[in-house]
Protein backbone atom coordinates (compact mmCIF):
# COMPACT_ATOMS: atom_id res chain seq x y z
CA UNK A 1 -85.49 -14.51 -98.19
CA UNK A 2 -86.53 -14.71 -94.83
CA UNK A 3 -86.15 -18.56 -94.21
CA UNK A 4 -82.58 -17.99 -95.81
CA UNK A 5 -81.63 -15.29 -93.26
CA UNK A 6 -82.83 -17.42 -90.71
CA UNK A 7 -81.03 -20.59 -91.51
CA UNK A 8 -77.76 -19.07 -91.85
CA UNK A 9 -77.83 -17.01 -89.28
CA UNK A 10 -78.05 -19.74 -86.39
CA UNK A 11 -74.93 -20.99 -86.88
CA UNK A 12 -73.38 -17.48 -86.44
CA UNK A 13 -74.83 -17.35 -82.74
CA UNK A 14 -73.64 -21.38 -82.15
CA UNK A 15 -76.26 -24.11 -80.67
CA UNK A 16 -78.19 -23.13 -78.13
CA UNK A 17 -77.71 -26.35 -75.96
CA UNK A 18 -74.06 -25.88 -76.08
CA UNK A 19 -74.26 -22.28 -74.86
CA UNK A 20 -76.79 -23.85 -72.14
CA UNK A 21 -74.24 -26.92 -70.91
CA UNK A 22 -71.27 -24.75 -70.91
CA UNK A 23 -73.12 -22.39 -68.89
CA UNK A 24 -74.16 -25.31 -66.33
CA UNK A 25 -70.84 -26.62 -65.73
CA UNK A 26 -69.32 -22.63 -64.78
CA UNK A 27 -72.06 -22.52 -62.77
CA UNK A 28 -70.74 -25.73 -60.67
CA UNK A 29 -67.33 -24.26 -60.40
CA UNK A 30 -68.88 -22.61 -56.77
CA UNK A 31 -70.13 -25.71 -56.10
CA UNK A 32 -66.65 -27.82 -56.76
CA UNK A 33 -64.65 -25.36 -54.98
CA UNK A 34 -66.58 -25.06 -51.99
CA UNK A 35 -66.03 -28.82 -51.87
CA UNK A 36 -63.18 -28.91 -51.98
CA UNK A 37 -62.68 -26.48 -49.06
CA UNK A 38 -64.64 -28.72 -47.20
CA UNK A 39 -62.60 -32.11 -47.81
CA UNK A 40 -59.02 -30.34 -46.85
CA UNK A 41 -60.62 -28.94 -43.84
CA UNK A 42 -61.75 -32.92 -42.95
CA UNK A 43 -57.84 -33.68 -43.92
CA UNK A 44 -58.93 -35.55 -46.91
CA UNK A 45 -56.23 -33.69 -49.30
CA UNK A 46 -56.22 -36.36 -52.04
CA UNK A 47 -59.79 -36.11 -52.91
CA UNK A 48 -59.82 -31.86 -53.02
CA UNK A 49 -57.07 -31.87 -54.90
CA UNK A 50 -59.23 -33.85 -57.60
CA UNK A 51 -61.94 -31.56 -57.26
CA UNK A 52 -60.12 -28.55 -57.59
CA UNK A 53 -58.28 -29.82 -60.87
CA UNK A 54 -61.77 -30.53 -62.32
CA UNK A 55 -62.28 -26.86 -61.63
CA UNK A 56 -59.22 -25.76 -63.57
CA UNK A 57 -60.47 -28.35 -66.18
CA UNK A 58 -63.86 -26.33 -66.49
CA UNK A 59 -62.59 -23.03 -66.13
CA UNK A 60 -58.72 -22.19 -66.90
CA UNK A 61 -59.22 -19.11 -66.27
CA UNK A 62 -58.88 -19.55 -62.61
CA UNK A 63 -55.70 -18.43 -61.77
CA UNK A 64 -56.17 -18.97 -57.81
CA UNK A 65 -57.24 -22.65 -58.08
CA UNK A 66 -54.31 -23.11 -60.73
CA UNK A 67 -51.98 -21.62 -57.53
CA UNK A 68 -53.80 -23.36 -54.70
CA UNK A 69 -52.95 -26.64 -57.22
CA UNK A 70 -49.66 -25.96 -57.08
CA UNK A 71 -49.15 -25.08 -53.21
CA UNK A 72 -51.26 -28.55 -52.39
CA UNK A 73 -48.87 -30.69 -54.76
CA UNK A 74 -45.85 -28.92 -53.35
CA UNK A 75 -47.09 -29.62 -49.89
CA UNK A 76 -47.69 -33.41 -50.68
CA UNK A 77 -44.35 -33.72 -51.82
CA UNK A 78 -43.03 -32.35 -48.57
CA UNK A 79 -45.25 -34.35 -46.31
CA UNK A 80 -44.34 -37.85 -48.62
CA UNK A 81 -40.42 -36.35 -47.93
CA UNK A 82 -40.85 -35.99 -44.17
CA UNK A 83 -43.03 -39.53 -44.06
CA UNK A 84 -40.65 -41.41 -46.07
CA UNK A 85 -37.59 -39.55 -43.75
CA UNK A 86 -39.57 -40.97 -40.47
CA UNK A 87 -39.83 -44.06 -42.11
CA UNK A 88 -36.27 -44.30 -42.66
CA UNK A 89 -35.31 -42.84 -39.31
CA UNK A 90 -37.32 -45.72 -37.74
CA UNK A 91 -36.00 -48.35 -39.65
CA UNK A 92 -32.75 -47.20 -38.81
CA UNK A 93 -33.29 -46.76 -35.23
CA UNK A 94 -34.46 -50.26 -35.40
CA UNK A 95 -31.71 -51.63 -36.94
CA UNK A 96 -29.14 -50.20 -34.53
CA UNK A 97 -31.32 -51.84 -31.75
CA UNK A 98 -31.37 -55.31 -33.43
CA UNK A 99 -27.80 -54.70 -33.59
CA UNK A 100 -26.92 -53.80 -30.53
CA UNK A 101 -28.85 -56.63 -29.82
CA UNK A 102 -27.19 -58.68 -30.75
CA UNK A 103 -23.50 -57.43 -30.17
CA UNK A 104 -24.86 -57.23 -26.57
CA UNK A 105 -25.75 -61.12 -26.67
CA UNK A 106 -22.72 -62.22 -28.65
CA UNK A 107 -20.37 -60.18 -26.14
CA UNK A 108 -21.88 -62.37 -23.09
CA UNK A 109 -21.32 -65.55 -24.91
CA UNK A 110 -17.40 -64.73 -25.78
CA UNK A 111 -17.09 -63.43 -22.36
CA UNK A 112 -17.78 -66.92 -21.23
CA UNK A 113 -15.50 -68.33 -23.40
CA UNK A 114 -12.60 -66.10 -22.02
CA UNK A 115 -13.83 -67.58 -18.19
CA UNK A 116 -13.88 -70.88 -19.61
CA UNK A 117 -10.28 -70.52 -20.75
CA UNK A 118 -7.21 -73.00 -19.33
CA UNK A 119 -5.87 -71.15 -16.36
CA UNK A 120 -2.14 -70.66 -15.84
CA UNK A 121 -0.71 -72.74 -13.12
CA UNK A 122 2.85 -72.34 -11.50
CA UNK A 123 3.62 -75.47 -11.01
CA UNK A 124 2.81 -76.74 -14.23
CA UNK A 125 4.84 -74.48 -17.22
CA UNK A 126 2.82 -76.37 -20.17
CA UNK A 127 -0.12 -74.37 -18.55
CA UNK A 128 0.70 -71.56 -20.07
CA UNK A 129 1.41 -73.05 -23.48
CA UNK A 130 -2.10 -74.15 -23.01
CA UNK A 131 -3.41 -71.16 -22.37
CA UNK A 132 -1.76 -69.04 -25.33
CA UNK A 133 -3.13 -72.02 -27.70
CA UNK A 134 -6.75 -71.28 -26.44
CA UNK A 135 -6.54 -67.46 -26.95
CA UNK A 136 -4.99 -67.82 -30.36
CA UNK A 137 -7.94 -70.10 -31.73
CA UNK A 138 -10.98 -67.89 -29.48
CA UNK A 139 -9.10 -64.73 -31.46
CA UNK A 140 -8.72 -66.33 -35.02
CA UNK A 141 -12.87 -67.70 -34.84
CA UNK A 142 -13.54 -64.26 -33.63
CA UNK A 143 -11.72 -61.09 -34.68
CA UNK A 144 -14.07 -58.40 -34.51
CA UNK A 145 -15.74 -58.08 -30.74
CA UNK A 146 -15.04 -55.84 -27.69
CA UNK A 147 -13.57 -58.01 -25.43
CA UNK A 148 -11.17 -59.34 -28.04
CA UNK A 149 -9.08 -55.83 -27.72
CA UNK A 150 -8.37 -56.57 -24.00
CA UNK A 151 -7.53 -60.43 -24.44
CA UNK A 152 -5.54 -59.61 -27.42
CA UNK A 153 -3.56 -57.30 -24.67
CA UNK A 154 -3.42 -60.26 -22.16
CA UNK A 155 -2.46 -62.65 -24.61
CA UNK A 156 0.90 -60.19 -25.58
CA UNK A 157 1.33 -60.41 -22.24
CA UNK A 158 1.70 -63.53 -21.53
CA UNK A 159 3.38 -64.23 -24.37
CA UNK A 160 6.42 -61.86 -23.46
CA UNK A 161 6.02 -63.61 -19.85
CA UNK A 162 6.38 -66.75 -21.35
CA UNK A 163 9.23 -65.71 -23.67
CA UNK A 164 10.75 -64.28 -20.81
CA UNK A 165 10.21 -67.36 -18.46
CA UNK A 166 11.77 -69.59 -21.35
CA UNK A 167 15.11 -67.48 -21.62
CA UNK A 168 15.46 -67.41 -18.06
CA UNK A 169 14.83 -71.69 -18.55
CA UNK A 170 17.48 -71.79 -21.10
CA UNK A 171 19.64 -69.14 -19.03
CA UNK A 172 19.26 -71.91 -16.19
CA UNK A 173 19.62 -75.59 -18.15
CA UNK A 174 23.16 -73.74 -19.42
CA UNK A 175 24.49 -72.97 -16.35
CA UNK A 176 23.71 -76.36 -14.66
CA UNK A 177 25.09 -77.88 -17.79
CA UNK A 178 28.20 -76.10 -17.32
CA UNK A 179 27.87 -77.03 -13.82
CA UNK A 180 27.99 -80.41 -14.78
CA UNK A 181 30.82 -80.38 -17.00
CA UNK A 182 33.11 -78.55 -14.01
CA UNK A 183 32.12 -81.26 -11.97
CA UNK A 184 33.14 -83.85 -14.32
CA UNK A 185 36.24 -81.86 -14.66
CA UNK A 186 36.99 -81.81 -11.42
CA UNK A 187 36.10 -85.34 -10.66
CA UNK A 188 38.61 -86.22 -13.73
CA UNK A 189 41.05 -84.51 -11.69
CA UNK A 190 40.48 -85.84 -8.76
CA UNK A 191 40.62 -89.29 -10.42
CA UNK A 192 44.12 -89.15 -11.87
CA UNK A 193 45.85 -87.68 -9.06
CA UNK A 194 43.74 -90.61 -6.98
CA UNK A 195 45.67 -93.13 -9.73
CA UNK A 196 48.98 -91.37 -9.43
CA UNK A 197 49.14 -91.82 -5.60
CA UNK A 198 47.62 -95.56 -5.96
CA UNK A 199 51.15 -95.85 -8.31
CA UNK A 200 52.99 -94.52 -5.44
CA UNK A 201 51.69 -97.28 -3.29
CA UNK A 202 49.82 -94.47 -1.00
CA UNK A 203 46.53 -96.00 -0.48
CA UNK A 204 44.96 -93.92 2.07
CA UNK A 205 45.46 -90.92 -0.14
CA UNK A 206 44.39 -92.04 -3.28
CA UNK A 207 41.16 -93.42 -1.43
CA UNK A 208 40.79 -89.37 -0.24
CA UNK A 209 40.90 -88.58 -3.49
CA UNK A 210 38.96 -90.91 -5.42
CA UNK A 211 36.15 -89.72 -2.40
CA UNK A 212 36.49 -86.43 -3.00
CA UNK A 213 35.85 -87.25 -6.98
CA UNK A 214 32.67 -89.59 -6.36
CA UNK A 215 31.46 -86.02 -4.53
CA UNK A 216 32.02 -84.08 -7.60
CA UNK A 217 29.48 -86.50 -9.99
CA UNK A 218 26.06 -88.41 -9.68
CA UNK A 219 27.21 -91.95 -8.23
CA UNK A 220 24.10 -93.40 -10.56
CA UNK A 221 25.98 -91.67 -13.34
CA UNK A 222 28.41 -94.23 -15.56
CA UNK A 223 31.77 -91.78 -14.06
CA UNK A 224 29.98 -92.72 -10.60
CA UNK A 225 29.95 -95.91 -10.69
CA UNK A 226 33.57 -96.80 -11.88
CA UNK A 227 34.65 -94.40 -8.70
CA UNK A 228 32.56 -96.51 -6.65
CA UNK A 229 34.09 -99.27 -8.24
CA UNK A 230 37.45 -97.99 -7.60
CA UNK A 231 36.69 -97.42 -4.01
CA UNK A 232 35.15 -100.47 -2.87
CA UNK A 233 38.48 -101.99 -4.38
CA UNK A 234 40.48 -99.86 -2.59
CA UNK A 235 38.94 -100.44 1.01
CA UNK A 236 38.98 -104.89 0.22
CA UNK A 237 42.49 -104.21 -0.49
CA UNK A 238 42.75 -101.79 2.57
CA UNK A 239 41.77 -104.26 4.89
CA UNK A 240 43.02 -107.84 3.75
CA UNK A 241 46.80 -106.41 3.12
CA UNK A 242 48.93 -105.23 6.03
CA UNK A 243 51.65 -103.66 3.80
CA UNK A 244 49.28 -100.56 2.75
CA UNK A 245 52.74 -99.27 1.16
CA UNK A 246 53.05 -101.70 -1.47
CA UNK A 247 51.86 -101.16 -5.37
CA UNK A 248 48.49 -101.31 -6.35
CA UNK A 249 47.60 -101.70 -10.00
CA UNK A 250 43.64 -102.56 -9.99
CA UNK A 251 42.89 -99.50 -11.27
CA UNK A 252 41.47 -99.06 -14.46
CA UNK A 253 41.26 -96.02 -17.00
CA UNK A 254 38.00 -94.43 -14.79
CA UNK A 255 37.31 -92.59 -18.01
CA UNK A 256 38.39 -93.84 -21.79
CA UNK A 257 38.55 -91.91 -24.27
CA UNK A 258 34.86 -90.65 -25.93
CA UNK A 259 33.35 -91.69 -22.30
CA UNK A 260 32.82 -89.98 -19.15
């Protein structure tokens, strides 16, 4: 009865080494702790947070290391989000340096395209053609840049200048054109009472006024050169007849019809 009792009553009280082992590793829960301590006081938070989770794994009953767990994780997760926000700040930073960089570089080299552009001269107008030309292709291979605002400004400018300049041309090339015609006009004028009077047999007169017509026109033009015509006939007749009363009929039609 005895060696019964005794056999089943060990396993009531559970193995003896187990009670021992499980004993040994509370025991170490100081031990792990106090580590711990040690390693976040060298900065080395990584490795205490392993120890102290090995002390929750041997004893969950510790509510503080459970906490302290918890406030070390939380804390990691703030120091990653301020590294990582550093990080990105610096990248950043470094970025809008290359950048300005480079803006810097590229504004120098379009700057000395602008210098390098044909210059507007006064006495030559297809300057200024020139010119606009060179601004409109610098513009269109570069859009986007500083200096583009203010030569897009010069550019208008001389643009109205130069639609200005060619209105006032036009304005000009009518007026001498009408010019022209007057004088024509007047020359025509001059002509036919110059061919009445050489009817009338009144030399002297008609050679006033075929003079004052030749004045009127370009003597290289074709109405100049029939005048001229017309007068050096007049002045061989002029001095070879003595009679300057009588008809003269060499004149012909200074200016046909469709011709001037």
């Amino acid at each position: 009865m005895s060696v019964t009792h005794q056999t089943r009553s060990a396993p009531a009280g559970g193995s003896p080494l187990l009670g021992e082992a499980g004993a040994s590793h509370v025991s170490s829960v100081p031990m792990l702790i106090e580590d711990a301590s040690e390693l976040m006081r060298a900065g080395r938070w990584g490795r205490a947070l392993e120890s102290y989770r090995q002390v929750l794994e041997l004893d969950p009953a510790r509510a503080d290391v459970a906490q302290r767990i918890a406030w070390m994780e939380r804390e990691q997760r703030e120091l990653r989000r301020v590294r990582d926000s550093r990080l990105t700040f610096a990248l950043t930073a470094f970025m809008l340096a290359l950048v300005g960089s480079w803006v810097i570089v590229r504004e120098a080299q379009l700057n000395e395209l602008v210098a390098g552009l044909p210059a507007v001269r006064s006495d030559a107008p297809a300057s200024v053609s020139a010119r606009l030309a060179a601004m409109d292709s610098l513009l269109s291979d570069n859009p986007i840049w500083i200096g583009g605002l203010t030569l897009r400004r010069k550019r208008e400018q001389l643009h109205a200048r130069e639609v200005a300049g060619a209105a006032s041309r036009s304005r000009r090339e009518e007026a001498l054109r009408s010019e022209r015609e007057l004088q024509v006009l007047v020359a025509q004028a001059a002509c036919t009472r110059g061919r009445l009077l050489l009817e009338d047999g009144l030399m002297a007169e008609a050679r006033f006024e075929f003079a004052q017509a030749l004045k009127a026109v370009p003597v290289s033009s074709d109405l100049g050169v029939r005048i001229q015509a017309e007068l050096d006939a007049i002045d061989e007749y002029l001095l070879s007849a003595p009679d300057h009363t009588s008809p003269f009929f060499h004149s012909p039609n200074l200016y046909p019809a469709g011709g001037r």
